[in-house]
N, C-alpha and C. Protein backbone atom coordinates (compact mmCIF):
# COMPACT_ATOMS: atom_id res chain seq x y z
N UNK A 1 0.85 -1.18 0.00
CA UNK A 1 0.00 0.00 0.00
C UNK A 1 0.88 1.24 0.00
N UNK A 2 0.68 2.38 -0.69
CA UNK A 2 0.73 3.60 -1.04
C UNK A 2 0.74 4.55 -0.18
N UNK A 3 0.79 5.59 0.39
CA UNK A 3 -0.01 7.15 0.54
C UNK A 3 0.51 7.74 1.08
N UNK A 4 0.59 9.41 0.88
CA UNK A 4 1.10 10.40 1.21
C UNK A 4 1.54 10.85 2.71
N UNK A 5 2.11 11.08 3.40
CA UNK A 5 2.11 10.96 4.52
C UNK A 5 3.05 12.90 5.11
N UNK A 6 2.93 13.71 5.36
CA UNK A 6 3.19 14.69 5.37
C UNK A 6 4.25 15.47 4.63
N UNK A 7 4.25 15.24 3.09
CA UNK A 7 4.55 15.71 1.81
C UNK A 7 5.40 14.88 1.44
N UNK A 8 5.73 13.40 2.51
CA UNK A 8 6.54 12.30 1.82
C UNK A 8 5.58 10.84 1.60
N UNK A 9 6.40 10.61 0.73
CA UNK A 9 5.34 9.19 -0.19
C UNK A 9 5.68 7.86 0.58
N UNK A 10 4.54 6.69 1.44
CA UNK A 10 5.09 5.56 2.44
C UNK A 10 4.65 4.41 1.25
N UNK A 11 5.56 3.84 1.36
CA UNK A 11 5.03 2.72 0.90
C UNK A 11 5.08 1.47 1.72
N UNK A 12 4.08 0.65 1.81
CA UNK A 12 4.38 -0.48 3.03
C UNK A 12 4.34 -2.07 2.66
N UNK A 13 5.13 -2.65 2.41
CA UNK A 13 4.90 -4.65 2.15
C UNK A 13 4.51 -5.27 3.38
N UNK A 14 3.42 -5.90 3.16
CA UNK A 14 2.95 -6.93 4.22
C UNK A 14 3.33 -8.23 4.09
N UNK A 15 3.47 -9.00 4.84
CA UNK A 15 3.87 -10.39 4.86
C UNK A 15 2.88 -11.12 5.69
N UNK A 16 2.63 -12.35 5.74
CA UNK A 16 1.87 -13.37 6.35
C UNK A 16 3.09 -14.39 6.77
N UNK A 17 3.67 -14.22 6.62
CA UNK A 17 4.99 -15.27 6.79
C UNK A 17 5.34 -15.79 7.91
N UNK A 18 6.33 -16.81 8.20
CA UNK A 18 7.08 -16.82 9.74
C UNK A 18 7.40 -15.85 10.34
N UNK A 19 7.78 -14.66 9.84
CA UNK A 19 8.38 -13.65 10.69
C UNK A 19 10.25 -14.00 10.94
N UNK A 20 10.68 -12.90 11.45
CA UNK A 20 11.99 -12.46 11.77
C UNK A 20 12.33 -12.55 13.13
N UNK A 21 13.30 -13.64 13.70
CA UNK A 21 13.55 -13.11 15.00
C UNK A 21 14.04 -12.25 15.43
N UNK A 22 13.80 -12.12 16.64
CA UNK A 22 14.19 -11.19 17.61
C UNK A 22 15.97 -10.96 17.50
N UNK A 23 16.50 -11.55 17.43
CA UNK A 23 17.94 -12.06 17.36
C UNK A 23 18.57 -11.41 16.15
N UNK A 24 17.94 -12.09 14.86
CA UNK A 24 18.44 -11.59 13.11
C UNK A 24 17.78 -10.15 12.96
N UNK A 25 16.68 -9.70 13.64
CA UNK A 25 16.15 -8.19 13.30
C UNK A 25 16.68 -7.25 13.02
N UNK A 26 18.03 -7.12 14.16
CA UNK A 26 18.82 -5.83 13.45
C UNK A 26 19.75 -6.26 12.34
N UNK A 27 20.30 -7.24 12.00
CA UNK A 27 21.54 -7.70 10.94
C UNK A 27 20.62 -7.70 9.54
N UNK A 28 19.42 -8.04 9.36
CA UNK A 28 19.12 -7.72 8.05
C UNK A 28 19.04 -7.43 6.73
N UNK A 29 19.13 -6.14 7.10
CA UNK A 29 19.95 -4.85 6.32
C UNK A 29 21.54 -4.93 6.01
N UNK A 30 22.22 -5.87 6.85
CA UNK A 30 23.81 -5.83 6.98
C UNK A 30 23.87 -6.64 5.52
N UNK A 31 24.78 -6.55 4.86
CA UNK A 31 25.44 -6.93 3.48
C UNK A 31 25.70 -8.52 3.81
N UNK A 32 25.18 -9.47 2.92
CA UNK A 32 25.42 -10.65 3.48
C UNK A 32 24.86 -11.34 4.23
N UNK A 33 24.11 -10.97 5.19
CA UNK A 33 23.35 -11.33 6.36
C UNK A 33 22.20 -12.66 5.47
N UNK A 34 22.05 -13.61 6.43
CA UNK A 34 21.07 -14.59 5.79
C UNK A 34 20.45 -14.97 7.26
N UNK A 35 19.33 -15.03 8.00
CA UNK A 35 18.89 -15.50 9.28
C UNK A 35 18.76 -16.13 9.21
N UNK A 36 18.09 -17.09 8.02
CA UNK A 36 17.59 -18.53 7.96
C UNK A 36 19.10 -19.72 7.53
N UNK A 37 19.57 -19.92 8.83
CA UNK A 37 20.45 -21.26 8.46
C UNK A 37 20.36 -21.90 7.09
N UNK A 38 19.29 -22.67 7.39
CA UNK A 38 18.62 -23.95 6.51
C UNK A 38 18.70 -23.63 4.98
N UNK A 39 18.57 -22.41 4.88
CA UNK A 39 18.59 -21.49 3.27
C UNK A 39 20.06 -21.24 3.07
N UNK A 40 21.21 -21.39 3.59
CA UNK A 40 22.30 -21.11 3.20
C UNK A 40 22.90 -22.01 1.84
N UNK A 41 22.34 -22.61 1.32
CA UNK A 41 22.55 -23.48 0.28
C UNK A 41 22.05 -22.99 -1.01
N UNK A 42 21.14 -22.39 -0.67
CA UNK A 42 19.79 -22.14 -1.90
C UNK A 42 20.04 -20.97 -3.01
N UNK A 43 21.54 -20.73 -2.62
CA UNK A 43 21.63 -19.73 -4.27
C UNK A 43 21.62 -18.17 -3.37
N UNK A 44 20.76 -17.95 -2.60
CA UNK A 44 20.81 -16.05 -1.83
C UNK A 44 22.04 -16.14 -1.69
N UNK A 45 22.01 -14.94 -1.93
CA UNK A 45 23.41 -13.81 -1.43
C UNK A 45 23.49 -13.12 -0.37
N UNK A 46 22.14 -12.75 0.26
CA UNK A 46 22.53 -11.91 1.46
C UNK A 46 22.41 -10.47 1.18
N UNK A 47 22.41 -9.97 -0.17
CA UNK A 47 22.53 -9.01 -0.60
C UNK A 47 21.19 -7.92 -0.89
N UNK A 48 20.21 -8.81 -1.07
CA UNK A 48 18.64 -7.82 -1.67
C UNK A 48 18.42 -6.67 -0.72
N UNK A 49 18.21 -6.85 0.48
CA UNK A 49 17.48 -5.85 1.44
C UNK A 49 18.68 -4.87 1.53
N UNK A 50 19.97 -4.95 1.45
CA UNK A 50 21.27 -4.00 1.40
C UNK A 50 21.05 -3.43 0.49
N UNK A 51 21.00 -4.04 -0.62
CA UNK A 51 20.99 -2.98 -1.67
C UNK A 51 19.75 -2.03 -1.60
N UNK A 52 18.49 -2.68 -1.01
CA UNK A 52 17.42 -1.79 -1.20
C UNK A 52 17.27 -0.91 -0.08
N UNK A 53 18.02 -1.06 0.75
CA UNK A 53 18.03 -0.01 2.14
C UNK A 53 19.12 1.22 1.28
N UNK A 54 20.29 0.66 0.22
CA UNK A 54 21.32 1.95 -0.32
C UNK A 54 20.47 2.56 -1.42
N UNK A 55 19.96 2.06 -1.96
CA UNK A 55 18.93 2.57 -2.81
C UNK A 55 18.35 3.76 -2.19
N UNK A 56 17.40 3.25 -1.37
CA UNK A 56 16.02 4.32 -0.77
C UNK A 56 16.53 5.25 -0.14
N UNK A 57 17.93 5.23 0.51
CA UNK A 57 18.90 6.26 1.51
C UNK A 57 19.38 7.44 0.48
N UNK A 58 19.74 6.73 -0.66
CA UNK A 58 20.60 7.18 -1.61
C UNK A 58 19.41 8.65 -2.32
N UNK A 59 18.17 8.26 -2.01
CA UNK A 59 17.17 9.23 -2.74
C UNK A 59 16.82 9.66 -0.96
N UNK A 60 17.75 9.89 -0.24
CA UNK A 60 16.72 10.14 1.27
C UNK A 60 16.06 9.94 1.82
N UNK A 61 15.54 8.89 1.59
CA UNK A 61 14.64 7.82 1.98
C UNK A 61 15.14 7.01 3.35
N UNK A 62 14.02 6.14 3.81
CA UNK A 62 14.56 5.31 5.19
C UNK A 62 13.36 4.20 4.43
N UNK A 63 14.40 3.07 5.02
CA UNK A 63 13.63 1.43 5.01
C UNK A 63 13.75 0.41 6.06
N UNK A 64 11.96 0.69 6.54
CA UNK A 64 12.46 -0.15 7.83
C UNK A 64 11.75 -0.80 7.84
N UNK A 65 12.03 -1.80 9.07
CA UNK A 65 10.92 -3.42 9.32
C UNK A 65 10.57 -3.38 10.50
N UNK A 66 9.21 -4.33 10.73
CA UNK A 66 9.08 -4.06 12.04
C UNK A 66 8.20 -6.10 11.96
N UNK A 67 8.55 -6.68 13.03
CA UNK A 67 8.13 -8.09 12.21
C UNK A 67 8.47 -8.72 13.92
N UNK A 68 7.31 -9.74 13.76
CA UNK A 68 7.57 -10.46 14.92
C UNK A 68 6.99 -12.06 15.11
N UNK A 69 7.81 -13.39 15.31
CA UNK A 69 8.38 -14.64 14.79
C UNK A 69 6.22 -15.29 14.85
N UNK A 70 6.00 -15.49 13.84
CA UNK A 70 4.85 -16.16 13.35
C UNK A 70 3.49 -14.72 13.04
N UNK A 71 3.93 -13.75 12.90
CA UNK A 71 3.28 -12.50 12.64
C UNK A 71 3.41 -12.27 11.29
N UNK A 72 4.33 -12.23 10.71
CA UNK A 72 4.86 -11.50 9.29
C UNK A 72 5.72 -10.68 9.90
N UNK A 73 5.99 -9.73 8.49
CA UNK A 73 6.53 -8.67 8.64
C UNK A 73 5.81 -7.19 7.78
N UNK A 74 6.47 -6.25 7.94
CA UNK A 74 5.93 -5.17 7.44
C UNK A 74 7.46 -4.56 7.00
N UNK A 75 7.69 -4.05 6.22
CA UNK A 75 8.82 -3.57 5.56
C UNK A 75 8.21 -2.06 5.02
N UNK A 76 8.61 -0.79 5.25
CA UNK A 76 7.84 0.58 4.68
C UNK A 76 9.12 1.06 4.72
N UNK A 77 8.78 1.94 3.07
CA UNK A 77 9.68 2.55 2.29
C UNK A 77 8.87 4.24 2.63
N UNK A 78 9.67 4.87 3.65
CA UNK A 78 9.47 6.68 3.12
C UNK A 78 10.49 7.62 2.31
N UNK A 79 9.82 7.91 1.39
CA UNK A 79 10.74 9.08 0.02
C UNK A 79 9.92 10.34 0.48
């Protein structure tokens, strides 16, 4: 979802997912970072959410998460 939020634009991703622990929450964003053990095989890099946190910074932007373990997550982009 979309919308204006005091002359800057939010954008927000919802998830239904497992969620993020408490533990991996802040490393995320870190270059490389993978929380899920079990997926270390599967081809990721570690790299997507880095690049998209230098991205959104890079236009002044902030990208943050807020997610808790069998909740989802919420990921919102403000420009």
């Amino acid at each position: 979802a979309a919308k204006e939020n005091h002359g800057a634009v939010q954008l927000q991703v919802r998830d239904t997912g497992s969620g993020i622990s408490p533990e991996d929450l802040p490393h995320i964003f870190d270059r490389f970072y993978r929380g899920d053990k079990s997926r270390q095989g599967s081809g990721e890099s570690g790299l997507g959410l880095a690049i998209a946190k230098s991205i959104v910074e890079a236009h002044g932007g902030t990208l943050t998460v807020e997610s808790a373990p069998g909740k989802g997550s919420v990921f919102t982009v403000r420009l």
